[in-house]
N, C-alpha and C. Protein backbone atom coordinates (compact mmCIF):
# COMPACT_ATOMS: atom_id res chain seq x y z
N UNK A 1 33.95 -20.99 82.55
CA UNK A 1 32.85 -20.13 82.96
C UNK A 1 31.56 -20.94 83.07
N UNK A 2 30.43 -20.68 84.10
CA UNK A 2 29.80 -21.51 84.12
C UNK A 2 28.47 -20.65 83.22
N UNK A 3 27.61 -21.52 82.76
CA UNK A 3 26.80 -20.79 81.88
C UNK A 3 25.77 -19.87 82.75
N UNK A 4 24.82 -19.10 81.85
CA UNK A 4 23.92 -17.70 82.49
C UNK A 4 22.32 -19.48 82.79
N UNK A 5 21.94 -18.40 83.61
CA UNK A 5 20.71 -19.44 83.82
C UNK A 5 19.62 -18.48 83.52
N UNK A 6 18.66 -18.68 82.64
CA UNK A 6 17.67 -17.65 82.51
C UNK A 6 16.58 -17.54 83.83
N UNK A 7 15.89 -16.59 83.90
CA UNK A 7 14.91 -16.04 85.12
C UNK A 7 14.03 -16.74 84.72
N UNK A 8 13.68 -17.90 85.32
CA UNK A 8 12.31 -18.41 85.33
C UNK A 8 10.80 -18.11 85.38
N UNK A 9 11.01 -16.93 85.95
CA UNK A 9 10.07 -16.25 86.23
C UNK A 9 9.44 -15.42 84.74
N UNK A 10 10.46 -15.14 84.59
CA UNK A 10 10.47 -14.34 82.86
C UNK A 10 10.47 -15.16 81.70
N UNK A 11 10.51 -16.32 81.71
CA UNK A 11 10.11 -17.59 81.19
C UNK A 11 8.85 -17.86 81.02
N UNK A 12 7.70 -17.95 82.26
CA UNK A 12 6.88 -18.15 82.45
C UNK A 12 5.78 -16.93 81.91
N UNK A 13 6.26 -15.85 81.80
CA UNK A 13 5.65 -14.86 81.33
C UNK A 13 5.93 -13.85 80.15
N UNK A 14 6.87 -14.40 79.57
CA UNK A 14 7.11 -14.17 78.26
C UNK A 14 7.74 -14.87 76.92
N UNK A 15 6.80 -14.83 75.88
CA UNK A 15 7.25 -15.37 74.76
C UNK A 15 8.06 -14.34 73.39
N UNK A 16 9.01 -14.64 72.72
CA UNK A 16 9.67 -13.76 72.05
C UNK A 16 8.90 -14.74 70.25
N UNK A 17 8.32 -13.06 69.60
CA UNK A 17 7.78 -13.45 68.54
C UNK A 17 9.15 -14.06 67.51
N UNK A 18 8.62 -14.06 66.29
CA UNK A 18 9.25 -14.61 65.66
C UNK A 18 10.45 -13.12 64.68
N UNK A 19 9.29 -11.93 64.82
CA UNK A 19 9.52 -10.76 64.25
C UNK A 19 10.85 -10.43 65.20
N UNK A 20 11.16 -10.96 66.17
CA UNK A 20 11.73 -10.12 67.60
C UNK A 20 11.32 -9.52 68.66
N UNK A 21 9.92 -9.28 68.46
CA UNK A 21 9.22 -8.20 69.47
C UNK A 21 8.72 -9.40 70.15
N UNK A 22 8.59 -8.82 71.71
CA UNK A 22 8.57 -9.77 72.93
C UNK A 22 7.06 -9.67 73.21
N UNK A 23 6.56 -10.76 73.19
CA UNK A 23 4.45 -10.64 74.16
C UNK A 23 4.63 -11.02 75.40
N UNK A 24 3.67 -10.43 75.79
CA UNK A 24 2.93 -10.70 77.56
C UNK A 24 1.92 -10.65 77.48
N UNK A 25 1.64 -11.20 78.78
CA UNK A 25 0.18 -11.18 79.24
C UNK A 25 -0.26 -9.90 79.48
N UNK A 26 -1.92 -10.36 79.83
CA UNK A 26 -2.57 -8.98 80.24
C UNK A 26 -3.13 -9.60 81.89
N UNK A 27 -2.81 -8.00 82.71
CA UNK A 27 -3.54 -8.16 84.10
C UNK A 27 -4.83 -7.59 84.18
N UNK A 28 -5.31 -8.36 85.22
CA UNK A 28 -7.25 -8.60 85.55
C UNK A 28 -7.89 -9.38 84.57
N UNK A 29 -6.81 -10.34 84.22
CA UNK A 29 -8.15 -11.52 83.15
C UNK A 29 -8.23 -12.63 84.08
N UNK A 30 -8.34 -13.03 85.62
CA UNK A 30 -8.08 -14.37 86.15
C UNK A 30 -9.68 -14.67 86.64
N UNK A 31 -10.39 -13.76 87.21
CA UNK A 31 -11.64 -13.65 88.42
C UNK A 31 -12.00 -12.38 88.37
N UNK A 32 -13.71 -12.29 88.50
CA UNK A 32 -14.63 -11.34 88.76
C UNK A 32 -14.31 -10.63 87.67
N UNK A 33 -14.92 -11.22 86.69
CA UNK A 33 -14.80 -9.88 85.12
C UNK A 33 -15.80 -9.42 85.19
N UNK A 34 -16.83 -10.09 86.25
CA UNK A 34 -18.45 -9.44 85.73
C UNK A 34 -18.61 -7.80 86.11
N UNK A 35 -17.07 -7.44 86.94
CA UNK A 35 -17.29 -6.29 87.30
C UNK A 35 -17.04 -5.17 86.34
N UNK A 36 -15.81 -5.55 85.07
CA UNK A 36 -15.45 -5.29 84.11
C UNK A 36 -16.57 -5.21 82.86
N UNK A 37 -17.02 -3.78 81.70
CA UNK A 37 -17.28 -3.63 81.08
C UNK A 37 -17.19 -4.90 79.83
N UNK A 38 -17.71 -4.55 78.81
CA UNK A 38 -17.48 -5.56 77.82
C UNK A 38 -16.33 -4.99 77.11
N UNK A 39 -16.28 -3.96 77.31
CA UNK A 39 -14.87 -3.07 76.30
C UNK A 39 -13.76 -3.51 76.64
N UNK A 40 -13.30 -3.76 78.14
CA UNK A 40 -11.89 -3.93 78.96
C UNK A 40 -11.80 -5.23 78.55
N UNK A 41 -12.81 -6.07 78.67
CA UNK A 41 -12.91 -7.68 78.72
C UNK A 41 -12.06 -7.59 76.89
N UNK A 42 -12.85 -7.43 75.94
CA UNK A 42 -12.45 -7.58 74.93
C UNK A 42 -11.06 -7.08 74.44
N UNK A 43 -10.49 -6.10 75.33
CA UNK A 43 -9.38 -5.26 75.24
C UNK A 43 -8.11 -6.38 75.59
N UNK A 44 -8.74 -6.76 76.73
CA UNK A 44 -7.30 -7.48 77.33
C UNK A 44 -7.84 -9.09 76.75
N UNK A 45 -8.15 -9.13 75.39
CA UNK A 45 -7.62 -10.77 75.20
C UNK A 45 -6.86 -10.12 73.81
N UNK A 46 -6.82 -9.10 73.40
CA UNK A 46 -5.90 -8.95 72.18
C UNK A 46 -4.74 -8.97 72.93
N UNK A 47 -3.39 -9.44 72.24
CA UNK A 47 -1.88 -9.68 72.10
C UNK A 47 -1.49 -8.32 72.20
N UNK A 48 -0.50 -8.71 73.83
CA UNK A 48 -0.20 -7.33 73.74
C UNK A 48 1.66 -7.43 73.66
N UNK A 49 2.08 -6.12 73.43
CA UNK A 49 3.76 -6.00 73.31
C UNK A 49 4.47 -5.29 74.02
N UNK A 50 5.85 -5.92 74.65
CA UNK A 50 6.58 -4.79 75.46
C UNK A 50 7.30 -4.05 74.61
N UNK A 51 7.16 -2.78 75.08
CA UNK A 51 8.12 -2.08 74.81
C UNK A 51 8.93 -2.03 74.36
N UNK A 52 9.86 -1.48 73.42
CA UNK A 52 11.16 -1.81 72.88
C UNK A 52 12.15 -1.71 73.87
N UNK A 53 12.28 -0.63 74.40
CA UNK A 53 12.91 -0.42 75.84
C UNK A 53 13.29 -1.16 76.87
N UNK A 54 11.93 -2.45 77.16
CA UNK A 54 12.15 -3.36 78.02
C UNK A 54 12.55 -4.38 77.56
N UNK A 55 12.38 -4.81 76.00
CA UNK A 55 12.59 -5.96 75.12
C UNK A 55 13.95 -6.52 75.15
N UNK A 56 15.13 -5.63 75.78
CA UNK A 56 16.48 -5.70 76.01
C UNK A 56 16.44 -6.75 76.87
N UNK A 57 16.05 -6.23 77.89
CA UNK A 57 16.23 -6.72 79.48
C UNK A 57 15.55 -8.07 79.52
N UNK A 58 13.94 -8.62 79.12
CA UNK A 58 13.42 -9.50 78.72
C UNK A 58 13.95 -10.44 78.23
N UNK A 59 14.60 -10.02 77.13
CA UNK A 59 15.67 -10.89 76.15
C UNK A 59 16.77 -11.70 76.91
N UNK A 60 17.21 -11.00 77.83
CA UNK A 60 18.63 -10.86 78.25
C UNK A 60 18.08 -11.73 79.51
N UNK A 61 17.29 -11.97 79.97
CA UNK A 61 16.79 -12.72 81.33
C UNK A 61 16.13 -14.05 80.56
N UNK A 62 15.56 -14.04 79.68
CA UNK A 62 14.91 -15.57 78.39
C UNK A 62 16.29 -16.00 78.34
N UNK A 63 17.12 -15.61 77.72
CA UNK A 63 18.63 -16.33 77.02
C UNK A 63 17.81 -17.02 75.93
């Protein structure tokens, strides 16, 4: 059998904690924050978590 190749893509955008629970990024942190409040700005640099739901599928595409 030849081995699974993980999604690169899902590589690049997700890290699996140490607890098990999977992080991602946050979208609208790249350009033009000045349009963004100070609340959103500060919102999206805290660590955020998927879902348990999706944490399967995530997992299963990382290897």
């Amino acid at each position: 059998m030849p081995k699974m190749k993980s999604v690169k893509g899902a590589v690049k955008r997700f890290k699996v904690k140490k607890n098990g629970t999977v992080k991602r990024g946050t979208a609208f942190r790249s350009h033009i924050l000045t349009k963004q409040d100070a609340g959103t700005r500060r919102a999206n640099k805290t660590p955020k978590v998927i879902a348990k739901v999706d944490a399967a599928n995530v997992k299963a595409m990382i290897n």
